[in-house]
Protein backbone atom coordinates (compact mmCIF):
# COMPACT_ATOMS: atom_id res chain seq x y z
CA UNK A 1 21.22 35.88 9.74
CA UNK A 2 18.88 33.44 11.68
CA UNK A 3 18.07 34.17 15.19
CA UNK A 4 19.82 32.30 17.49
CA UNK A 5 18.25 29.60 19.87
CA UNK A 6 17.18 31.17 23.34
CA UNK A 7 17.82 29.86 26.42
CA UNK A 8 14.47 28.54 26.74
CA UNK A 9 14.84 26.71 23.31
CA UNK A 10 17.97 24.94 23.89
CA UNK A 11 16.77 23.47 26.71
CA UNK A 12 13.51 22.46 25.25
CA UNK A 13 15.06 20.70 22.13
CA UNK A 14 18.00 19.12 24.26
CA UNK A 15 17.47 15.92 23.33
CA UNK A 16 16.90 16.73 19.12
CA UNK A 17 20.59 18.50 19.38
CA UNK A 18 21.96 15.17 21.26
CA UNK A 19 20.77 13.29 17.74
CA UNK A 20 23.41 13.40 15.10
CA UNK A 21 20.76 13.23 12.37
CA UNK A 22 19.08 16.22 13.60
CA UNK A 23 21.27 18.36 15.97
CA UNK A 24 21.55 22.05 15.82
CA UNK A 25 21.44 22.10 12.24
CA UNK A 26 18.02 20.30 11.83
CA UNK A 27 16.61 21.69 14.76
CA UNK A 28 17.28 25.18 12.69
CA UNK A 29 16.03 23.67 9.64
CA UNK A 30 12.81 22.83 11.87
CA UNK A 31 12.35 26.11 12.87
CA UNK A 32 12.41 27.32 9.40
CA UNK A 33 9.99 24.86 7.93
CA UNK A 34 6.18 25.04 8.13
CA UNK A 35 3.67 22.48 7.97
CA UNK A 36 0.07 22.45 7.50
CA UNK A 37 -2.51 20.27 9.27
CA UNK A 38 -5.63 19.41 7.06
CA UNK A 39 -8.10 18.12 9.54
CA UNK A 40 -8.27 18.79 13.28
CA UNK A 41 -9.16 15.62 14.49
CA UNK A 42 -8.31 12.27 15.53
CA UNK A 43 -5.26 11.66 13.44
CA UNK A 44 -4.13 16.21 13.28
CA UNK A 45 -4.08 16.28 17.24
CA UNK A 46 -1.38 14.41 17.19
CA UNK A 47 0.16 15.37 14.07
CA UNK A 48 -0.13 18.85 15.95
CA UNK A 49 0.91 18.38 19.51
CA UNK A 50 3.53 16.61 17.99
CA UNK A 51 5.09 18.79 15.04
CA UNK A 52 4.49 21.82 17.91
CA UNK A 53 6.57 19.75 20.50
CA UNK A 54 9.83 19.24 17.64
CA UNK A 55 9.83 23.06 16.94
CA UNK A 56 8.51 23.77 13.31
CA UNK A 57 8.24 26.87 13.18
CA UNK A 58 5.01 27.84 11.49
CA UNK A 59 1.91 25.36 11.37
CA UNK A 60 -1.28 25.86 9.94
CA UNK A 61 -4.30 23.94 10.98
CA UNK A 62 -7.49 23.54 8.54
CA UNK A 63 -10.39 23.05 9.94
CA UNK A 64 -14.04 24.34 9.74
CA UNK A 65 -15.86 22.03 12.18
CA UNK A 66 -16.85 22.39 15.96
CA UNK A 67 -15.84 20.28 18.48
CA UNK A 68 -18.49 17.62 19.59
CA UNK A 69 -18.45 16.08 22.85
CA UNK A 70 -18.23 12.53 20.40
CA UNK A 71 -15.05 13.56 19.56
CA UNK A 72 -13.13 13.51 22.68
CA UNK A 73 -12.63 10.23 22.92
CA UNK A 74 -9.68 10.37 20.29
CA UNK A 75 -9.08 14.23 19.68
CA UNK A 76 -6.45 14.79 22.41
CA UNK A 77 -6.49 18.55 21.31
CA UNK A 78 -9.28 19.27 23.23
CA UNK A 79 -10.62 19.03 26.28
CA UNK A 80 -14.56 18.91 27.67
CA UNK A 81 -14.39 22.98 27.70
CA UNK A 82 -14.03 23.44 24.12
CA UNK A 83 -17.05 21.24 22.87
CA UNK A 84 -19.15 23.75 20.67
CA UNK A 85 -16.25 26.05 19.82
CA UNK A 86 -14.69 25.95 16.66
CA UNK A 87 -11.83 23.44 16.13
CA UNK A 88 -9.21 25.69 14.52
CA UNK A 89 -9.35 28.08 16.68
CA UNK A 90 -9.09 25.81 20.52
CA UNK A 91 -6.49 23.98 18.38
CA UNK A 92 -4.46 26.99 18.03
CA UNK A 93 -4.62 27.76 21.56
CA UNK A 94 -3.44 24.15 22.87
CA UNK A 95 -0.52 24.19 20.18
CA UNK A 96 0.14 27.53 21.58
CA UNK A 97 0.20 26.45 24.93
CA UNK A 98 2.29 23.36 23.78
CA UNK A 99 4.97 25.67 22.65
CA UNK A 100 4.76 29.09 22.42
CA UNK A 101 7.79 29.79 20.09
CA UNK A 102 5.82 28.99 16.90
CA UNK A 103 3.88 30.64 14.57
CA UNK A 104 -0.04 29.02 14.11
CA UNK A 105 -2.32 30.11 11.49
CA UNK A 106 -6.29 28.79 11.59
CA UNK A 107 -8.13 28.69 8.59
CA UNK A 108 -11.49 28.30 10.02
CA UNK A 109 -13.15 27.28 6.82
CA UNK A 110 -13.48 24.61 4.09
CA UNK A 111 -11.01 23.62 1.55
CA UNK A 112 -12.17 23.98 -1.83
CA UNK A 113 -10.88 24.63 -5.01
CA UNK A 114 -10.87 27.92 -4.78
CA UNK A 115 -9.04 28.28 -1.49
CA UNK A 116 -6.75 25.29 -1.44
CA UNK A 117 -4.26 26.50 -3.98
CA UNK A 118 -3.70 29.52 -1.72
CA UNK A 119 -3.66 27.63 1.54
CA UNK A 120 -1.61 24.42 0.60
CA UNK A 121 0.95 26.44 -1.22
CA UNK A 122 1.99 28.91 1.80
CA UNK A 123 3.37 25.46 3.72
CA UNK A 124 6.27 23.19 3.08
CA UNK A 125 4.81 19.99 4.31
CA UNK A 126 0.90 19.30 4.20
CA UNK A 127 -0.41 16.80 6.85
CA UNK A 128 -3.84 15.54 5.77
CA UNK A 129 -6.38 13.52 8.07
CA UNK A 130 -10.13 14.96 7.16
CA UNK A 131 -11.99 11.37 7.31
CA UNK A 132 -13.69 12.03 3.82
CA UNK A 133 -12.76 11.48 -0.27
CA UNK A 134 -13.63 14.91 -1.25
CA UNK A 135 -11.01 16.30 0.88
CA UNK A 136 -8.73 13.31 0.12
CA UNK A 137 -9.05 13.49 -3.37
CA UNK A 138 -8.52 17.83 -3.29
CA UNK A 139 -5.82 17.67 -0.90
CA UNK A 140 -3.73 15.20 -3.39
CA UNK A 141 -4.59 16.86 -6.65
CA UNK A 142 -3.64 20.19 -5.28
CA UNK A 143 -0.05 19.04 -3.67
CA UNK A 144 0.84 17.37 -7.32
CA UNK A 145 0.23 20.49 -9.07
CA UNK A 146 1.87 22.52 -6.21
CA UNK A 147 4.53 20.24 -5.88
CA UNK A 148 4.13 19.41 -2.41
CA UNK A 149 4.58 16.37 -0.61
CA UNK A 150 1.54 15.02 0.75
CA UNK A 151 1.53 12.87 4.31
CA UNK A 152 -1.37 10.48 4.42
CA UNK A 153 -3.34 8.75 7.51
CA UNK A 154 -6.41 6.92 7.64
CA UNK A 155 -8.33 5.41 10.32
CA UNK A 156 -11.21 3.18 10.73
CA UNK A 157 -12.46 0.94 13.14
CA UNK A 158 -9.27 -1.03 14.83
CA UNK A 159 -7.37 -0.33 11.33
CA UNK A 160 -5.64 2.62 10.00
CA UNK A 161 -3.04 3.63 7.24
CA UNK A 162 -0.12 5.81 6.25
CA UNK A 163 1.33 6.33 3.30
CA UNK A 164 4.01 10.00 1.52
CA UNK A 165 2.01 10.50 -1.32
CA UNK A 166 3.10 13.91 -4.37
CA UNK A 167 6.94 12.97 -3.59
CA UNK A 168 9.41 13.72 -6.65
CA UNK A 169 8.36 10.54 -8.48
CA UNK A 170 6.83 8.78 -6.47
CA UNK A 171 3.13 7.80 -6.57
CA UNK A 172 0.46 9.96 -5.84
CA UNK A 173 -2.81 8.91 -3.95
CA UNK A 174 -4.49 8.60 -7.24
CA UNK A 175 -2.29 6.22 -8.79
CA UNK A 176 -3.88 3.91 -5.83
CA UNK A 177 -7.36 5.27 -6.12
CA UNK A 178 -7.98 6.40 -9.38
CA UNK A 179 -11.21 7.29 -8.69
CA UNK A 180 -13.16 7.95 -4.81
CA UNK A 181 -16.05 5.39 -4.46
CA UNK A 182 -19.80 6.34 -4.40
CA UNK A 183 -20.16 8.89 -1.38
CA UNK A 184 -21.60 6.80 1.24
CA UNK A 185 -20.14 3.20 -0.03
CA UNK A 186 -17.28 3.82 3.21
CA UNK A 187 -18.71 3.79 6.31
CA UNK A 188 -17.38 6.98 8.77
CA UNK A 189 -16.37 7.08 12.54
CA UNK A 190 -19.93 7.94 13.91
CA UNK A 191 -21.23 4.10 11.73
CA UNK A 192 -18.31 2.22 11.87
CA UNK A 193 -16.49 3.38 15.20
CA UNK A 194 -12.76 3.59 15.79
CA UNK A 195 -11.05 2.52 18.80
CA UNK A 196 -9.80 6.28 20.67
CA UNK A 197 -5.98 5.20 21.02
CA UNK A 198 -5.71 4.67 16.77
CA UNK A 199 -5.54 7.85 15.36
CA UNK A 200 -2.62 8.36 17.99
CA UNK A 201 -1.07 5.59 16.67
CA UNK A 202 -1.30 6.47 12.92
CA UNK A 203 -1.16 10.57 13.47
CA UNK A 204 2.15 9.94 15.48
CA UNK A 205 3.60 8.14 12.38
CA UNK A 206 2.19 10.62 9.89
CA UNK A 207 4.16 13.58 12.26
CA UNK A 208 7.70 11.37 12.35
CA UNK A 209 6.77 11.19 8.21
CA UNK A 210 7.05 15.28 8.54
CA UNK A 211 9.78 15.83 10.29
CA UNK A 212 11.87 13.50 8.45
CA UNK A 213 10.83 15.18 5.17
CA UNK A 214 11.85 18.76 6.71
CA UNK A 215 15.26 17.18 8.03
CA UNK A 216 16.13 15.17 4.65
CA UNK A 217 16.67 11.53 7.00
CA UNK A 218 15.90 8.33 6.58
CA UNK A 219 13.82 6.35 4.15
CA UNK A 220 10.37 8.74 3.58
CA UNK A 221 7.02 6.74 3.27
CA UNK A 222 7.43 7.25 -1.01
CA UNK A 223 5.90 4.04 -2.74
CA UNK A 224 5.08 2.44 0.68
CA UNK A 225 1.84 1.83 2.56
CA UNK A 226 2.13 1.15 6.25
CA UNK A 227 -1.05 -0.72 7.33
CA UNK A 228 -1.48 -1.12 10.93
CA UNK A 229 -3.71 -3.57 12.70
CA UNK A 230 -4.72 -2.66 16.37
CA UNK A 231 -5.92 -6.02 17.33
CA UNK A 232 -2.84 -7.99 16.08
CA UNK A 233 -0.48 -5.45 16.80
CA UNK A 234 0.82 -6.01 13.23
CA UNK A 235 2.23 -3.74 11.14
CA UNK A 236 2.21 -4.58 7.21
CA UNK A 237 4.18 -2.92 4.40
CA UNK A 238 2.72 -2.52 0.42
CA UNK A 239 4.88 -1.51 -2.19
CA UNK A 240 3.37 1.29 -4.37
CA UNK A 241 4.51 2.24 -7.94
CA UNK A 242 3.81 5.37 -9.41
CA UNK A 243 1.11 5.07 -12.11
CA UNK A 244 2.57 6.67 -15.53
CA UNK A 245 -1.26 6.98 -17.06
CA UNK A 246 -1.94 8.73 -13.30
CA UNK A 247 -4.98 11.22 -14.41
CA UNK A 248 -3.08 13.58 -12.25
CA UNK A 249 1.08 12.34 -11.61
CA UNK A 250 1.16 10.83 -14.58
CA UNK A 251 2.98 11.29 -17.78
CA UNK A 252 -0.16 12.61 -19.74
CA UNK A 253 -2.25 14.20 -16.90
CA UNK A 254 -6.03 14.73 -17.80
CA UNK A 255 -6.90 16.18 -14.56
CA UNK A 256 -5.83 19.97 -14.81
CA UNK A 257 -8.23 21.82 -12.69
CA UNK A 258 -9.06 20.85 -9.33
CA UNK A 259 -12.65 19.61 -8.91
CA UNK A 260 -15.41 19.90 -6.42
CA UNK A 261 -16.40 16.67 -4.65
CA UNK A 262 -19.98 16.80 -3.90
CA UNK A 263 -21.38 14.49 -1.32
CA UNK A 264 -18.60 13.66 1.06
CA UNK A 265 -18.29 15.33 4.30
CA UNK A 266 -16.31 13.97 7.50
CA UNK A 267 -19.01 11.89 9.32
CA UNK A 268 -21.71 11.86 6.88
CA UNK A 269 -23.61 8.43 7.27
CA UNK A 270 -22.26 6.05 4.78
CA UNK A 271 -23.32 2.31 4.04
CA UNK A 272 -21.78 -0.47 6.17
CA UNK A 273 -21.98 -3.06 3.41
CA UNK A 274 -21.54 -3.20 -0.46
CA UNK A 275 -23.75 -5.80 -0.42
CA UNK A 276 -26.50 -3.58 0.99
CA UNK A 277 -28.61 -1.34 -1.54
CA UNK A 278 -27.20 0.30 -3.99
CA UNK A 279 -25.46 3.70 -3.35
CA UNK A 280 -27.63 4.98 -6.48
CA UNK A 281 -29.57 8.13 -5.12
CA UNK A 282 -33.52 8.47 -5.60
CA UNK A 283 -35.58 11.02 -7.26
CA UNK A 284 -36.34 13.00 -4.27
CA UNK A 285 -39.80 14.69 -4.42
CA UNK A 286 -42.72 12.24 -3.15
CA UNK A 287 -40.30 9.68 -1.61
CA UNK A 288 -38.48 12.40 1.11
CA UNK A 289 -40.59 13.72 3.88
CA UNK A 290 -39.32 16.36 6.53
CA UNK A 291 -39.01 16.16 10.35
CA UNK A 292 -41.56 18.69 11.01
CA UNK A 293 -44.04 16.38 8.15
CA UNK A 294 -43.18 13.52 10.20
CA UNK A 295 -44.18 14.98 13.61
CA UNK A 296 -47.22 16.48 12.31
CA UNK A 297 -48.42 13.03 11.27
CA UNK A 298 -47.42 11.32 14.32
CA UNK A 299 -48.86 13.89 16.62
CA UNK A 300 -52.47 13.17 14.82
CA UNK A 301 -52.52 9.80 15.02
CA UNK A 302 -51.40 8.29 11.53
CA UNK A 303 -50.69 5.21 10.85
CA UNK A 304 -46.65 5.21 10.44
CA UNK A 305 -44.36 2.30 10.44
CA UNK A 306 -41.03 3.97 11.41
CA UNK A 307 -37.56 1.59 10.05
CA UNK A 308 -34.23 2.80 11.55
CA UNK A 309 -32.10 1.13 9.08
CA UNK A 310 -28.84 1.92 11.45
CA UNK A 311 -26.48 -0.19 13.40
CA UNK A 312 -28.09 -1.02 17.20
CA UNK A 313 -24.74 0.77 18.72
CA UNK A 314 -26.30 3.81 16.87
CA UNK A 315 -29.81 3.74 18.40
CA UNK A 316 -28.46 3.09 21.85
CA UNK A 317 -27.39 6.50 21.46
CA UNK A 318 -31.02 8.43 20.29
CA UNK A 319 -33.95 6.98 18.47
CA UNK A 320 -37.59 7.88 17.38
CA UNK A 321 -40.33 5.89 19.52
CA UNK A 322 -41.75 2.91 18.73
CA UNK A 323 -39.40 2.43 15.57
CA UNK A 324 -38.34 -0.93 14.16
CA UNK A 325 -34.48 -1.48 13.73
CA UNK A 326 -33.15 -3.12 10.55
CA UNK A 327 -29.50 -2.31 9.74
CA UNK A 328 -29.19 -1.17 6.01
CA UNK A 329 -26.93 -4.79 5.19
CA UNK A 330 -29.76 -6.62 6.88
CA UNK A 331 -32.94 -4.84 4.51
CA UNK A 332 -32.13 -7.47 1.23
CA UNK A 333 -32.71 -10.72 3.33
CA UNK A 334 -35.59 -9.31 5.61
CA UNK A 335 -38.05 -7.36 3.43
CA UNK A 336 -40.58 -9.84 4.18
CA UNK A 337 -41.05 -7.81 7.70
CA UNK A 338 -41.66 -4.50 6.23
CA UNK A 339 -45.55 -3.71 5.70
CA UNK A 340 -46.36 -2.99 2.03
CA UNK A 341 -49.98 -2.07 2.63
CA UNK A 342 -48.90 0.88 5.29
CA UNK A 343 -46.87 4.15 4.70
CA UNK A 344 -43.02 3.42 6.04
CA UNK A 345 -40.92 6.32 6.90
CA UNK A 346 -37.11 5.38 6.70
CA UNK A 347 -34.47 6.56 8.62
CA UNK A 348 -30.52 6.96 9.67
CA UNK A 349 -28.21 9.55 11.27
CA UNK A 350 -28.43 11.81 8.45
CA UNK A 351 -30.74 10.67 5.59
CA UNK A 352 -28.02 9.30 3.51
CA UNK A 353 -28.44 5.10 4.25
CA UNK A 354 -32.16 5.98 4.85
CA UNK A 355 -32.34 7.14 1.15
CA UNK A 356 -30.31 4.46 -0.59
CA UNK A 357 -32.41 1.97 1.30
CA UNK A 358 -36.11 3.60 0.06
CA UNK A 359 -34.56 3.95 -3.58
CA UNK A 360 -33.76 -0.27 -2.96
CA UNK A 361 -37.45 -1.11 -2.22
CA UNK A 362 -39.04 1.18 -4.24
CA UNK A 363 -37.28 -0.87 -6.94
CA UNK A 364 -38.58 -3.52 -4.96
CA UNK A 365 -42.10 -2.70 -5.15
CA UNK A 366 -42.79 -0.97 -2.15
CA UNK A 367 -44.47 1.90 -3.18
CA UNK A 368 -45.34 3.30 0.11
CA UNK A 369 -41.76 4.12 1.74
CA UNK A 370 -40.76 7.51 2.47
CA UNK A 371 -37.04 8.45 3.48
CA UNK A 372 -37.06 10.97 6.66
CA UNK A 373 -34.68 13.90 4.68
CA UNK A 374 -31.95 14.87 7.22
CA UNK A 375 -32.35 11.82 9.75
CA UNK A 376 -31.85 11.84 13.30
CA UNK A 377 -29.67 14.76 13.21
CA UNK A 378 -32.22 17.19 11.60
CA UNK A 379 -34.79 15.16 14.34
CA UNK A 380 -33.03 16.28 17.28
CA UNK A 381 -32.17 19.98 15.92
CA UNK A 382 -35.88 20.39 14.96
CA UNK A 383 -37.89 18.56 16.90
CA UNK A 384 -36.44 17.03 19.80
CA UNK A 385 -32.92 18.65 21.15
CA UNK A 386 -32.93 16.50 24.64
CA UNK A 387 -31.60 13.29 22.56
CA UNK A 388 -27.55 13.43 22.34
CA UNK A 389 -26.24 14.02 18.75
CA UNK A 390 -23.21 12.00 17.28
């Protein structure tokens, strides 16, 4: 016998019962379903407050990052007293406090292969915005073998995406991306930016995707990709077809087990150009140096050349002193200003452009350049903690 609505709960959904395509029955059907955000972020705070505010019953949020005070410019879910604490858990307490007739499970941790079976499969609906392939790519293998439908949302820049991927034949995410690029061939939020108001453009579409899966209306995202462009204000549709040689959908599947993407994570620095050098990693040994090398070296007096090879929005933000600034794209067309006859020490946010660039002129035949292993962000945990962190 289900439970009937309370006082406070009729009022609260008022205007769902006034809809003939929902009504009491959907809003019951609602209350019964469960959905399951992968990705706190921009695009699941949102997808959250929003699936919270219609009354499904049960949502999960996956999540296993802290909240930075970077991120408050576009994660509505929090507020300038949660930065440091973890992101599942303050995004339990605002859905919570959004509407307190739900049930909301945090899985403070990573999905991997060994987990996401587990966690995917206890939800009806999963929700995915994580901002990196490995996720992407784990999240859709694992809702075609659990047979769940999989809501999709991208964001970059002014730009963003949404697409129903794992519907009952309809295409998966592989059948458009076979394969996820090189791990740092995309650029991420912290490189390329992304305009705050976006993800609540996209993460509201990827929640009305949701709930009209749970309540069996209108025409699903299946076999279409929305494209949205901020600056136009345009909206663009792309038909997709279902791939029947899919590696995982497909009529012969070769992908059976899910696999472990290494070298994506949400933020990691990632090349701005495919034009730039080569996403092909080095042999690490002489070629890396650590922060603590690097001030040890600069503290007695050695001659260093230090080349930030990030974009000039990125050392507005923190910097080492007395560094040169050539973005990665730039490097091909102005080698001629990097000193082959004294040691270079190459860096980024993380290590990750600052290492494809010293594997690029090494092949070049600059034999003295040295990539600074962790970048700015190992710099300022290290060394220096007074410059910000994004």
């Amino acid at each position: 016998m289900t439970a009937p609505f309370t006082t406070d709960e009729l009022r609260r959904y008022s205007r769902h019962f006034a809809l003939p395509e929902v009504g009491v029955e959907g809003q019951r059907r609602l209350r019964g379903a469960s959905v399951v955000c992968v990705g706190a972020g921009g695009l699941g705070s949102p997808v959250a407050l929003y699936l919270a505010a219609a009354g499904v019953g049960r949502l999960g949020v996956v999540d296993f990052d802290r909240v930075d005070v970077s991120n408050l410019h576009r994660q509505v879910l929090y507020g300038t007293a949660d930065v440091g604490r973890p992101k599942a858990v303050s995004a339990r307490n605002r859905i919570m406090g959004a509407n307190p007739h739900l049930v909301v499970q945090s899985f403070e941790t990573r999905l991997s292969p060994a987990n996401v079976r587990e966690i995917l499969g206890a939800f009806d609906v999963v929700v995915e915005g994580s901002d990196n392939f490995g996720t992407r790519y784990l999240v859709n293998d694992a809702c075609v073998m659990l047979g769940r439908p999989y809501v999709y949302g991208a964001v970059s820049r002014f730009e963003g995406q949404v697409s129903v991927f794992g519907a009952p034949m309809g295409p998966c995410f592989r059948c458009l991306h076979p394969e996820p690029p090189a791990p740092g061939l995309v650029p991420g939020c912290a490189e390329a930016g992304v305009l705050g108001v976006l993800p609540g453009v996209i993460g509201t579409i990827q929640a009305t995707e949701a709930l009209k899966l749970i309540l069996g209306v209108g025409e699903p995202l299946v076999g279409r990709l929305v494209t949205f462009d901020a600056l136009a204000m345009r909206f663009e549709e792309i038909t997709l077809a279902r791939n029947p040689d899919c590696p995982v959908c497909g009529e012969r599947p070769t992908i059976l087990e899910l696999t472990e993407y290494e070298g994506y994570c949400e933020g990691a620095d990632q090349a701005r150009d495919t034009k730039a050098p080569s996403a092909r990693p080095h042999e690490a040994g002489d070629v890396d140096i650590t922060v603590e090398e690097l001030k040890a070296r600069l503290d007695s007096g050695d001659d260093v050349v230090l080349l930030d090879v990030r974009e000039p929005h990125e050392r507005f933000i923190c910097d080492l002193p007395s560094s040169t600034l050539i973005p990665m794209a730039e490097i091909p067309r102005r080698m001629d200003e990097i000193d082959r006859q004294r040691d270079v020490v190459v860096y980024c946010r993380s290590g990750a452009r600052s290492s494809r660039v010293v594997a690029f002129l090494r092949r070049q035949g600059f034999e003295r350049v040295m990539n600074l292993r962790g970048g700015m962000l190992d710099w300022i945990d290290r060394i220096d903690p007074t410059q910000p962190k994004y």
